[in-house]
N, C-alpha and C. Protein backbone atom coordinates (compact mmCIF):
# COMPACT_ATOMS: atom_id res chain seq x y z
N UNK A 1 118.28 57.46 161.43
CA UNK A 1 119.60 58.01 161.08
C UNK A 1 120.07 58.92 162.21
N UNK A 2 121.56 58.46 162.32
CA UNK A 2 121.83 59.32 163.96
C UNK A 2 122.28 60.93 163.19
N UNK A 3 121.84 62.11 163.98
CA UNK A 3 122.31 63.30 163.27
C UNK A 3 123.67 63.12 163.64
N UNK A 4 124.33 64.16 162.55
CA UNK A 4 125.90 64.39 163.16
C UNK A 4 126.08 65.07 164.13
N UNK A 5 127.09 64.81 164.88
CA UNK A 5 127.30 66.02 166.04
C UNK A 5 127.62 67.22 165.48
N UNK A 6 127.41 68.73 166.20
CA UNK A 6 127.80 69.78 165.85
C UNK A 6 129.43 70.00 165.92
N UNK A 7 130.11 70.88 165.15
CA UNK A 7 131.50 70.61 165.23
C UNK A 7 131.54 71.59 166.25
N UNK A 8 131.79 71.19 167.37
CA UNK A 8 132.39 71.82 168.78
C UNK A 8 132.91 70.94 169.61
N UNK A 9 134.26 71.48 169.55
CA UNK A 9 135.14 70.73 170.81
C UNK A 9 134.55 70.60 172.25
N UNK A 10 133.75 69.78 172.78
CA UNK A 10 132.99 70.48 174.24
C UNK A 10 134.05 70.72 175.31
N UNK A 11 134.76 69.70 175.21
CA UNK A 11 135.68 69.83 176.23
C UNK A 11 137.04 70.92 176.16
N UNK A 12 137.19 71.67 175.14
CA UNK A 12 137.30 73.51 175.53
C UNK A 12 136.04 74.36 175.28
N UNK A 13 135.06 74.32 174.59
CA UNK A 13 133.97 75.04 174.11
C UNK A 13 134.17 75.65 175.75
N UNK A 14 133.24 76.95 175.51
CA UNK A 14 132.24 77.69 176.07
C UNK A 14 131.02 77.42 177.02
N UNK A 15 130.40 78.06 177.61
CA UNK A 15 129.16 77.13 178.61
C UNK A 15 128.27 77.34 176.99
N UNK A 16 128.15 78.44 176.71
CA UNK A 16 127.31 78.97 175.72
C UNK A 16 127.75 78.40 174.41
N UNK A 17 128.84 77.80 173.95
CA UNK A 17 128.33 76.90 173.49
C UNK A 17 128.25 75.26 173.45
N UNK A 18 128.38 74.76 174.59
CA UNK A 18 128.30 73.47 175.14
C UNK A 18 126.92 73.69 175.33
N UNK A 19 125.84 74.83 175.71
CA UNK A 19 124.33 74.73 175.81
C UNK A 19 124.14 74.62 174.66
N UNK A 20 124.45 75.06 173.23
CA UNK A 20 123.79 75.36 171.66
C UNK A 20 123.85 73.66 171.53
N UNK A 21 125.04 73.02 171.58
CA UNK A 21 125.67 71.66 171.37
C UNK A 21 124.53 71.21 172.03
N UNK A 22 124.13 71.24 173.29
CA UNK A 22 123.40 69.78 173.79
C UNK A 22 122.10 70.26 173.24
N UNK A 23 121.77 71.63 173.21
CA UNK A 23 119.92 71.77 172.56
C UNK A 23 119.86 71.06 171.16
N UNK A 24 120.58 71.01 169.88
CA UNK A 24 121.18 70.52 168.78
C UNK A 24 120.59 69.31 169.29
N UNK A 25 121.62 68.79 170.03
CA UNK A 25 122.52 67.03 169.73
C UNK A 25 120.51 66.86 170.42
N UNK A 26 119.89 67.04 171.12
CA UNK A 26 118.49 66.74 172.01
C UNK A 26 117.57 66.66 170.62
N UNK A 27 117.61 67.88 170.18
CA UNK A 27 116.56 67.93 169.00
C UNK A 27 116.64 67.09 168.26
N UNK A 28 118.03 66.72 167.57
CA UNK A 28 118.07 65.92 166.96
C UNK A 28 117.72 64.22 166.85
N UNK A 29 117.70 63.93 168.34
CA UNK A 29 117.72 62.53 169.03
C UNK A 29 115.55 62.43 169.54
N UNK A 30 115.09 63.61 169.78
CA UNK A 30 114.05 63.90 170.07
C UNK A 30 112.69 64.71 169.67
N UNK A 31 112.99 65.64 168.82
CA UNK A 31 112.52 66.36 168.01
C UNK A 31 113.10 67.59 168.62
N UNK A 32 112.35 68.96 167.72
CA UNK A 32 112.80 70.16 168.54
C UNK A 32 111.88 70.45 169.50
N UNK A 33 110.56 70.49 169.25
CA UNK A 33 109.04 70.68 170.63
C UNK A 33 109.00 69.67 171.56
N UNK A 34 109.97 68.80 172.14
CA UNK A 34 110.59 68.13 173.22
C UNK A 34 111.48 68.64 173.60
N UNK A 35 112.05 69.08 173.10
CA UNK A 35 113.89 69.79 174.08
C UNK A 35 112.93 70.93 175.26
N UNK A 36 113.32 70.23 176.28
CA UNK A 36 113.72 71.20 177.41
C UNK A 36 114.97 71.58 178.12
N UNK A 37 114.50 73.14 178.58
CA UNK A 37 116.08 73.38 179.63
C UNK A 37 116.72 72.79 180.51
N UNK A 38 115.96 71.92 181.22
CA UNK A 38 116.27 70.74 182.45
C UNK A 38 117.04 70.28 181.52
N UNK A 39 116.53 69.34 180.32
CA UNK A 39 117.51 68.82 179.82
C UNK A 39 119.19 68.87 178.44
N UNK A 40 118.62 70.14 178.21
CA UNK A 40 119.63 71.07 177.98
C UNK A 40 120.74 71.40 178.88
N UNK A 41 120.36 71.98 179.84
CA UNK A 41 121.00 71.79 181.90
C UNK A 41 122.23 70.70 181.73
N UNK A 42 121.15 69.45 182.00
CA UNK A 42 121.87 68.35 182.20
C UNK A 42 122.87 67.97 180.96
N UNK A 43 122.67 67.65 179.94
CA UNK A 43 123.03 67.64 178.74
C UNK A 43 124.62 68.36 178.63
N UNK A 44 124.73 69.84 178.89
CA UNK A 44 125.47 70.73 178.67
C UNK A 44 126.69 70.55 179.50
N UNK A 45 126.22 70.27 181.07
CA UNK A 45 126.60 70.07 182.37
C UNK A 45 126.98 71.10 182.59
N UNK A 46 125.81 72.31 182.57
CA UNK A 46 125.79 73.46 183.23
C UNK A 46 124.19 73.68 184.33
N UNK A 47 124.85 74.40 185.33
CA UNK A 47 123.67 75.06 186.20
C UNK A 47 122.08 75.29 185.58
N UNK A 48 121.40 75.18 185.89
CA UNK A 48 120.39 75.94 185.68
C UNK A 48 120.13 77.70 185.58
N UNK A 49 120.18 77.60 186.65
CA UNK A 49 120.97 79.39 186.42
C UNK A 49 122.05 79.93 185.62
N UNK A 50 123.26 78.62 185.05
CA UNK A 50 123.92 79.32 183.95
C UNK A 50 123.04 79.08 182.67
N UNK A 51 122.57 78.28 182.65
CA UNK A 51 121.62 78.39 181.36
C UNK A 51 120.81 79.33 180.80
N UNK A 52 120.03 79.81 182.24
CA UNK A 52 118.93 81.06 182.20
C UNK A 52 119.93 82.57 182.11
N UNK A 53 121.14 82.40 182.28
CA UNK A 53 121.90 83.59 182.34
C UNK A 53 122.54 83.83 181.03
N UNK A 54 122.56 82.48 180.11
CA UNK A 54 122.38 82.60 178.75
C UNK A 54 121.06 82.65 177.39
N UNK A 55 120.40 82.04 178.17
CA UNK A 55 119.30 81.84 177.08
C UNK A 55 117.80 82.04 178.23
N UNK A 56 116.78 82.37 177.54
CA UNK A 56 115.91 82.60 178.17
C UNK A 56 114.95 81.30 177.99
N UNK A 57 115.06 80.70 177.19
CA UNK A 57 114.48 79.37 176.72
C UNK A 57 114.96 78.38 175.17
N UNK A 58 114.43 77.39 175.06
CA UNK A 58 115.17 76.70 173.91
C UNK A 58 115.19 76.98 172.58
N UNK A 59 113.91 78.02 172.26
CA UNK A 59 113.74 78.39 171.07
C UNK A 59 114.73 79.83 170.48
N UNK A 60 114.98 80.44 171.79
CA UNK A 60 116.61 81.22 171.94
C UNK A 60 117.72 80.61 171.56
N UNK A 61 117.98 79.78 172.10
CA UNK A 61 119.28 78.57 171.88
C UNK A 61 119.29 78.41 170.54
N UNK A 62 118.26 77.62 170.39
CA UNK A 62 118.41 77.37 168.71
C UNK A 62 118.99 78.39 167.98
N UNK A 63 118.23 79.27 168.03
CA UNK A 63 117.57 80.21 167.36
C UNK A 63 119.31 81.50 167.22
N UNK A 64 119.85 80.88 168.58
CA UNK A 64 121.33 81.37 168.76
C UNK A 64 122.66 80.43 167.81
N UNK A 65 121.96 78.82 167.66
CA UNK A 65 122.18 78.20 166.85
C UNK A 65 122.56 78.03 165.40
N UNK A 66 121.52 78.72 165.03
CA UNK A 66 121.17 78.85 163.74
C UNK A 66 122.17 80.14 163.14
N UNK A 67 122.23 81.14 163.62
CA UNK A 67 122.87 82.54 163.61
C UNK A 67 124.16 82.32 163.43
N UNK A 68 124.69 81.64 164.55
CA UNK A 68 126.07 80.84 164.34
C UNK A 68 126.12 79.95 162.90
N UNK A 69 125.23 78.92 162.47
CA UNK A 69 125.52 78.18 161.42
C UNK A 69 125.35 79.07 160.19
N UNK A 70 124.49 79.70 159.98
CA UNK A 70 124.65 80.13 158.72
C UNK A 70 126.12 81.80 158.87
N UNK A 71 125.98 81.99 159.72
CA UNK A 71 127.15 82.80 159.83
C UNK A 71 128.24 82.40 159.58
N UNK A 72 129.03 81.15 159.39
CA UNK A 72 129.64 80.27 158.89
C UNK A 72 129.67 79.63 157.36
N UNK A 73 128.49 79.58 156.53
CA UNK A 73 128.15 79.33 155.85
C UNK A 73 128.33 80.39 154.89
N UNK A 74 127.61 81.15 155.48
CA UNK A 74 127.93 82.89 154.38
C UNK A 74 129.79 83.18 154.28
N UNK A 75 130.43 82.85 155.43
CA UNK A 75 131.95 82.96 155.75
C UNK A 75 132.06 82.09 154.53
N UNK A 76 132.03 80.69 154.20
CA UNK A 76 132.65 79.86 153.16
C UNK A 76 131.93 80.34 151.25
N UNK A 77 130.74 81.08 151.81
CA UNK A 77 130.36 80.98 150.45
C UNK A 77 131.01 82.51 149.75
N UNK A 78 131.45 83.20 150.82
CA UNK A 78 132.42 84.31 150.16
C UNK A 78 133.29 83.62 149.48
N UNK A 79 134.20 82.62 150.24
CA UNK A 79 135.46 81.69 149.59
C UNK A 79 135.27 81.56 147.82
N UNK A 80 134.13 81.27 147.85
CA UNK A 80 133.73 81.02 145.86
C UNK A 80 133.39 82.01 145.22
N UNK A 81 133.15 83.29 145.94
CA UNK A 81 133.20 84.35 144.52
C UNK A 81 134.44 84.75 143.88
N UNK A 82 134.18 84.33 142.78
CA UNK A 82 135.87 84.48 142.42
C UNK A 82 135.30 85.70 140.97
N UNK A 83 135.71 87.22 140.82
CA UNK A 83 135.24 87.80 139.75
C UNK A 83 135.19 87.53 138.55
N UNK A 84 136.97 86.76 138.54
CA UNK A 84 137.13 86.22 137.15
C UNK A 84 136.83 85.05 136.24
N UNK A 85 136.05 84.53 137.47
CA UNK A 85 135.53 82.81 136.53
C UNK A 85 134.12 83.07 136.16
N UNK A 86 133.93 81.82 135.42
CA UNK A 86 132.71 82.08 134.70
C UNK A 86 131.62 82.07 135.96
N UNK A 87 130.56 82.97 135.71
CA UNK A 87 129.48 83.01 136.65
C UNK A 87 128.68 81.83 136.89
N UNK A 88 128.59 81.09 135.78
CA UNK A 88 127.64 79.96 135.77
C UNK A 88 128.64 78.90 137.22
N UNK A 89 129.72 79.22 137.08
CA UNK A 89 130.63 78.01 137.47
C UNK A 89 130.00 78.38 139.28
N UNK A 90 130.55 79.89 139.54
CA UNK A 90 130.55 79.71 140.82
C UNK A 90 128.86 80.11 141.13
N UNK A 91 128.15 80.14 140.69
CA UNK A 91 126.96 80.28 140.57
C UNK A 91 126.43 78.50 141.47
N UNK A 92 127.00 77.80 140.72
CA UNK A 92 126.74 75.89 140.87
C UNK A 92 127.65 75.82 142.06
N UNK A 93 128.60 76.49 142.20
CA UNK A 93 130.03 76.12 143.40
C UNK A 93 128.71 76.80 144.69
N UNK A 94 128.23 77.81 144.79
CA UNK A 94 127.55 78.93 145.85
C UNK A 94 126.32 77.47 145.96
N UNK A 95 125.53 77.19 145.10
CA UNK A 95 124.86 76.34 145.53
C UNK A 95 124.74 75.10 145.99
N UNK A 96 126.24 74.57 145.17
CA UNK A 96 126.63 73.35 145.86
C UNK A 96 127.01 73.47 147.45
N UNK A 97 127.36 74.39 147.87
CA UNK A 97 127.89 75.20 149.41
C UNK A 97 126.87 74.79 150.36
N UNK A 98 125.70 75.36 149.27
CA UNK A 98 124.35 75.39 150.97
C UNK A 98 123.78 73.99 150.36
N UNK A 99 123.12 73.69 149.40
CA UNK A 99 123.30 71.79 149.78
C UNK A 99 124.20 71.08 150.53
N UNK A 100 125.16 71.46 149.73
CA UNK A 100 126.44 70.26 150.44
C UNK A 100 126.25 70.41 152.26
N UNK A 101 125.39 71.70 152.94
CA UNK A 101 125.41 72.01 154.59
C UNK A 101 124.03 70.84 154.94
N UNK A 102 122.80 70.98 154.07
CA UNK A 102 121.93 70.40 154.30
C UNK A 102 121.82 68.91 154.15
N UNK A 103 122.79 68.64 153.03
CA UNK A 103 122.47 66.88 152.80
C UNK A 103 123.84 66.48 153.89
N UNK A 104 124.69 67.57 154.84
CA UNK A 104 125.19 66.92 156.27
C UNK A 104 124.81 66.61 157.19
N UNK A 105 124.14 67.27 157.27
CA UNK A 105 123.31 66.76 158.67
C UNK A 105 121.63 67.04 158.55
N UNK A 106 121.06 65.79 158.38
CA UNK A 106 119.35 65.96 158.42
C UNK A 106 118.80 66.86 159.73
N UNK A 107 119.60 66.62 161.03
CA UNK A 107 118.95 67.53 162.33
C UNK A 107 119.53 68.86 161.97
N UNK A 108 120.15 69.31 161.21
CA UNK A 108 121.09 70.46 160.93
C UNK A 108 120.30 70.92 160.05
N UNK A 109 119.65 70.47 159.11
CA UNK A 109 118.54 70.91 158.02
C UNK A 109 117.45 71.07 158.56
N UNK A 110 116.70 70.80 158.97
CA UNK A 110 115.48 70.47 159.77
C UNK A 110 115.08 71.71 160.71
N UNK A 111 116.43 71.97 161.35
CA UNK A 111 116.25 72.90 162.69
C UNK A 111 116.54 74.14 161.50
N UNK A 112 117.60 74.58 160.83
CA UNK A 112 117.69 75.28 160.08
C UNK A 112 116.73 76.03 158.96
N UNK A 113 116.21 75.21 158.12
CA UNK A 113 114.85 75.24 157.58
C UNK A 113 113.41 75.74 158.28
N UNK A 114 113.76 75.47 159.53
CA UNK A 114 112.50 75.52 160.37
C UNK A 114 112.31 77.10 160.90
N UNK A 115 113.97 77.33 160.81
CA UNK A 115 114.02 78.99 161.50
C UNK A 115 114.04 80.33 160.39
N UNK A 116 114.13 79.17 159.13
CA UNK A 116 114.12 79.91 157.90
C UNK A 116 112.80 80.56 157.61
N UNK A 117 111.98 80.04 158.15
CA UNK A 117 110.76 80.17 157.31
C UNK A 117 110.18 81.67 158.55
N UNK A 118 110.73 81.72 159.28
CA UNK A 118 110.17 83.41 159.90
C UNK A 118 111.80 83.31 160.82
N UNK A 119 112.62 83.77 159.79
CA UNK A 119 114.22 83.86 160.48
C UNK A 119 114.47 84.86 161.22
N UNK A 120 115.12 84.88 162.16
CA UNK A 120 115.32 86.01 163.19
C UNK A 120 116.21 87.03 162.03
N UNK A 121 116.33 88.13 163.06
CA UNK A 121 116.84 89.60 162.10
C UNK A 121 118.37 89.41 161.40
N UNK A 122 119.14 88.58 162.76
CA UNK A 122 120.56 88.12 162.06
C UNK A 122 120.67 87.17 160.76
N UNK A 123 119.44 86.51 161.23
CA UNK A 123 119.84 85.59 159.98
C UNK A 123 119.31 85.85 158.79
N UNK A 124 118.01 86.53 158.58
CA UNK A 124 117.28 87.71 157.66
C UNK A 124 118.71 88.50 156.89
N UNK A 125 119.69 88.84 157.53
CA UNK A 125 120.76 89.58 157.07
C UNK A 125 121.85 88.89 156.39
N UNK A 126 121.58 87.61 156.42
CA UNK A 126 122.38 86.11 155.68
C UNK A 126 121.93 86.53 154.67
N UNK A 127 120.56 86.12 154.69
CA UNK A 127 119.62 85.51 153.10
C UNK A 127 120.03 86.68 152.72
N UNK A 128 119.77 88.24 152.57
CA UNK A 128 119.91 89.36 151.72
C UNK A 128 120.92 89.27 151.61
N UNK A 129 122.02 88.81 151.99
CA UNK A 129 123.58 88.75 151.50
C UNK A 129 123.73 87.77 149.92
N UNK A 130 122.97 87.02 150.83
CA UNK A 130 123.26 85.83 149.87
C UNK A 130 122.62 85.62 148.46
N UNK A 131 120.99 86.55 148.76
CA UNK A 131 120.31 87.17 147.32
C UNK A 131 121.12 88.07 146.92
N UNK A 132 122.03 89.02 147.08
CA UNK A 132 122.48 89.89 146.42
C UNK A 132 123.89 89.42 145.90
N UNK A 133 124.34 88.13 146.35
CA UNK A 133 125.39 87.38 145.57
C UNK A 133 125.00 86.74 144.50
N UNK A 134 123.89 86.28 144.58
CA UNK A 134 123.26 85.75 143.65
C UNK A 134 122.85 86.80 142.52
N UNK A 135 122.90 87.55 143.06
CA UNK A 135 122.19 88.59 141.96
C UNK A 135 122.96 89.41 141.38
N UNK A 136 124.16 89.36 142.06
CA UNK A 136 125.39 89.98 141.14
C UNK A 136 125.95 89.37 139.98
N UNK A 137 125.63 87.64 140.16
CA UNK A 137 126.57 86.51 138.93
C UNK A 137 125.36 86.98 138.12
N UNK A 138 123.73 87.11 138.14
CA UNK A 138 123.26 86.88 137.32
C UNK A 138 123.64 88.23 136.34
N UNK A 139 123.67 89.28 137.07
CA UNK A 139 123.96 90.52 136.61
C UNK A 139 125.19 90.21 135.79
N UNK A 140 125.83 89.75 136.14
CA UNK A 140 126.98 89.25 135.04
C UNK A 140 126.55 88.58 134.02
N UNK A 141 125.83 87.65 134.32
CA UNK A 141 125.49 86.73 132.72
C UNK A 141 124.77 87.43 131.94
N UNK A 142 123.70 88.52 132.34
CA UNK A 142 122.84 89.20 131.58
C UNK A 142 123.73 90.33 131.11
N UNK A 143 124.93 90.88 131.30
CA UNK A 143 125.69 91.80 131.07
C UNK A 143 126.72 91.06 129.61
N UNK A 144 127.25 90.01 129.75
CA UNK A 144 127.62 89.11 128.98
C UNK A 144 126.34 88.44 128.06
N UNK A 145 125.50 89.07 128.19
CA UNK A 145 124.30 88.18 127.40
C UNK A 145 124.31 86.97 127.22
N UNK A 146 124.22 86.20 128.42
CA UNK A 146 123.71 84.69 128.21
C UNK A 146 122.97 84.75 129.08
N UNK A 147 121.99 85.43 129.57
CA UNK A 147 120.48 85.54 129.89
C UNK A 147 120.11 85.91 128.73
N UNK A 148 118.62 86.00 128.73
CA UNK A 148 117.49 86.45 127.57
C UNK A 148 117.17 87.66 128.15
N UNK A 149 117.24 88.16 126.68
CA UNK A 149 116.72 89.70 126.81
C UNK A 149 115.17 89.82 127.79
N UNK A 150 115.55 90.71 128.83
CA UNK A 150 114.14 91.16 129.68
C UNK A 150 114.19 89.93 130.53
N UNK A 151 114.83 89.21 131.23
CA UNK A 151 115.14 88.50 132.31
C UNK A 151 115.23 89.79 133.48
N UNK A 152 114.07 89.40 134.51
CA UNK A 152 114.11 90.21 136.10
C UNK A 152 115.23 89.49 136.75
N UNK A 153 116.38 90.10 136.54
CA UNK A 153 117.50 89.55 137.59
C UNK A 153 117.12 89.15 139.17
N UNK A 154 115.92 90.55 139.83
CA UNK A 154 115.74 90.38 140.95
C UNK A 154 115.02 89.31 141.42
N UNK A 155 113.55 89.21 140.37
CA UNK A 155 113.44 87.80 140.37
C UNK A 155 113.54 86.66 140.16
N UNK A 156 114.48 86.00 139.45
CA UNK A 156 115.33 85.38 139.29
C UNK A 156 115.99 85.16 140.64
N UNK A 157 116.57 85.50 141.13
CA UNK A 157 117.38 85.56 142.50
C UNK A 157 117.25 85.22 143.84
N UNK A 158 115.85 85.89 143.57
CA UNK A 158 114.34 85.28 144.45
C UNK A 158 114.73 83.55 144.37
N UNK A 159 113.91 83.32 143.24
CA UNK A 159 113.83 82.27 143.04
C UNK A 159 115.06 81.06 143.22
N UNK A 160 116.13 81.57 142.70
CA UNK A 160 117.42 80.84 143.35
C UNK A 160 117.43 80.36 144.53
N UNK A 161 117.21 81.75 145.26
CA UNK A 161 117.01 81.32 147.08
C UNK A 161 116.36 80.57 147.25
N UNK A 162 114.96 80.67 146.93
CA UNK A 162 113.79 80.01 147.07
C UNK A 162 113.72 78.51 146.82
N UNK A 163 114.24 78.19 145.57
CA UNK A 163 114.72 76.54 144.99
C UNK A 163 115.46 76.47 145.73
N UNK A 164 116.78 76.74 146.54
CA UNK A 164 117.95 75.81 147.23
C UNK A 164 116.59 75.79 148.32
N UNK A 165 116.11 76.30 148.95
CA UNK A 165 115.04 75.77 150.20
C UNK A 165 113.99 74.86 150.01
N UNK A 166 113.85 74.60 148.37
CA UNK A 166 112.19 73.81 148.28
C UNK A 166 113.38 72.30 147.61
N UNK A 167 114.89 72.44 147.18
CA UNK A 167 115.17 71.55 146.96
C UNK A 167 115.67 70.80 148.28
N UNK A 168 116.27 70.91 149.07
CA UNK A 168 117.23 70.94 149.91
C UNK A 168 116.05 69.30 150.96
N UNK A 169 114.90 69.38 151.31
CA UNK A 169 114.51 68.05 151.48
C UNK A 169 114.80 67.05 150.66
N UNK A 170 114.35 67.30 149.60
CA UNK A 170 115.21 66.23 148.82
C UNK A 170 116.60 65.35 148.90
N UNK A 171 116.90 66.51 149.10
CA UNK A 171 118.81 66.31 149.47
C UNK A 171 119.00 65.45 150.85
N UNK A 172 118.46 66.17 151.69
CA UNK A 172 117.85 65.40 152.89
C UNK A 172 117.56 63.85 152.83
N UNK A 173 116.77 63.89 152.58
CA UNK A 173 115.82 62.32 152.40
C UNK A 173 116.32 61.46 151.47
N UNK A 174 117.39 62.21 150.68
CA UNK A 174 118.38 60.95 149.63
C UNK A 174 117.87 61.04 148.70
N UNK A 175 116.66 61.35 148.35
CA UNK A 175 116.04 61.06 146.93
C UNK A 175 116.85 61.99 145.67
N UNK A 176 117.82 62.84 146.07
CA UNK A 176 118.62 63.75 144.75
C UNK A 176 120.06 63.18 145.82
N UNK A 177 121.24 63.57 144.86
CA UNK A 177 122.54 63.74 145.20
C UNK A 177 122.49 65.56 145.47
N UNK A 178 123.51 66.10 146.04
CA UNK A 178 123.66 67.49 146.08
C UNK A 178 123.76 68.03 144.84
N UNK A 179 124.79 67.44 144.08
CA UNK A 179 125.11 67.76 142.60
C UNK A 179 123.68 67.62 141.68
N UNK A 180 122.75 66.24 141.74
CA UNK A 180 121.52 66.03 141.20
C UNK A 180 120.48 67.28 140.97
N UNK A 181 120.52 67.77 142.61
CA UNK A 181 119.59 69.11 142.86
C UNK A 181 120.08 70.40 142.41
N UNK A 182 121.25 70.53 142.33
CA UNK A 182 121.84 71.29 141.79
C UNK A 182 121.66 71.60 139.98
N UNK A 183 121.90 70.80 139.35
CA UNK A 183 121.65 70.53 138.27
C UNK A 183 120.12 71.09 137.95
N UNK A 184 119.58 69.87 138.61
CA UNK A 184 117.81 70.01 138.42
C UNK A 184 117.32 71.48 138.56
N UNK A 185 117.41 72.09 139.76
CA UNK A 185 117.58 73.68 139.83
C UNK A 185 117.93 74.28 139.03
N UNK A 186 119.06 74.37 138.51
CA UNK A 186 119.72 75.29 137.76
C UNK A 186 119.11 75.31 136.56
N UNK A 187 118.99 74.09 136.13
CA UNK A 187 117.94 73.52 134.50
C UNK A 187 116.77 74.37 134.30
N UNK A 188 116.27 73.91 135.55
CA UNK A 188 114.89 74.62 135.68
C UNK A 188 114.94 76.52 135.53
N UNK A 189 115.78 76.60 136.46
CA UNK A 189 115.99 78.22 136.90
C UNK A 189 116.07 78.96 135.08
N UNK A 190 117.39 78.46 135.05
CA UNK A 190 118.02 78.74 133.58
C UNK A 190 117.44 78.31 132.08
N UNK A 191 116.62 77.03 132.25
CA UNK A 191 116.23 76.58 130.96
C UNK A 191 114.76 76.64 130.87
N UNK A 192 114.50 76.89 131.80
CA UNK A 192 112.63 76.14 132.01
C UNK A 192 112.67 74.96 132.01
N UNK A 193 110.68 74.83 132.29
CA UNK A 193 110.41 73.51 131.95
C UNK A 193 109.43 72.93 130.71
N UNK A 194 109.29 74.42 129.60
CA UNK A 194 108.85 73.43 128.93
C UNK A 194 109.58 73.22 127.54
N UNK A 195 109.11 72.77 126.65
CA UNK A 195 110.18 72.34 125.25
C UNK A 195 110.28 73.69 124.37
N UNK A 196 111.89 73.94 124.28
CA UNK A 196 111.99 74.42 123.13
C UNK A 196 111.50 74.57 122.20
N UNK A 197 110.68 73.69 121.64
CA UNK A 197 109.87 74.07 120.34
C UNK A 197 108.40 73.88 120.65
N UNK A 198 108.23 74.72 122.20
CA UNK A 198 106.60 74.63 122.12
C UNK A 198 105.71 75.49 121.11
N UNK A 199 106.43 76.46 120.13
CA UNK A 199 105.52 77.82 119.51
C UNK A 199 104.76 76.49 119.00
């Protein structure tokens, strides 16, 4: 499967980001522990020395990559807090947001996911944004009582985060729709998994 290209115009872009664009578009075509700066360099159709005058190596780039994408991402998922609708609604809208980023582009998930798991400080400052959005709707439903009495909002919230990242291969690899994982998550999060009438 060919990844998508990153949305950057190259031909006005930036050197800096015509380098993010070709480290991307490489990883994606090659893995990420193959991308080199030579070919980042070439790729970009910048100097060598403008490269090194931006990035010190590829795991920078990315890593400058990534900062940019979810910085974007957090930008659209403000778009859906809306105070006055039901929480559950934009609760499913916030998660449909960061699926709907991952089941776009598999090299876009992949590289993303990968920086997630020990994220640099900028992007560390995403996720706590984005747990504490999360943790405000729940604070709403438990305020409205449609949580259960003695529900840990905080963990709970946790876990929100945590499921869009353990679902989001899925989404990837086709085996769920965005909406599917969404659902499935939320079921789980909100209902459990075992039967109502286990007493």
């Amino acid at each position: 499967m060919q990844p998508r290209k990153p949305d950057v115009d190259t031909a006005s872009a930036t050197p800096r980001d015509r380098i993010m664009v070709a480290a991307v578009e490489l990883a994606g075509q090659d893995g990420v522990h193959r991308v080199t700066m030579s070919a980042v360099a070439a790729r970009a159709k910048v100097s060598r020395p403008t490269l090194y005058g931006y990035f010190p190596d590829v795991a920078h780039v990315l890593q400058a990559w990534v900062e940019s994408e979810v910085s974007q991402v957090q930008a659209r998922l403000q778009d859906v807090l809306d105070p006055d609708a039901d929480p559950v609604e934009v609760l499913s809208a916030y998660i449909d947001l960061q699926l709907a980023y991952f089941a776009d582009s598999p090299t876009r998930a992949l590289i993303t996911v990968a920086a997630l798991g020990s994220p640099p400080q900028s992007v560390a400052r995403h996720i706590e944004v984005f747990q504490s959005d999360v943790r405000g709707l729940l604070v709403d439903l438990q305020t409205r009582a449609r949580l259960r009495p003695g529900v840990d909002v905080d963990l709970l919230a946790g876990l929100v985060v945590a499921g869009i990242t353990a679902v989001a291969p899925h989404v990837v690899s086709r085996r769920l729709t965005a909406l599917e994982a969404r659902k499935g998550l939320l079921d789980l999060l909100l209902h459990g998994a075992l039967p109502a009438d286990r007493g």
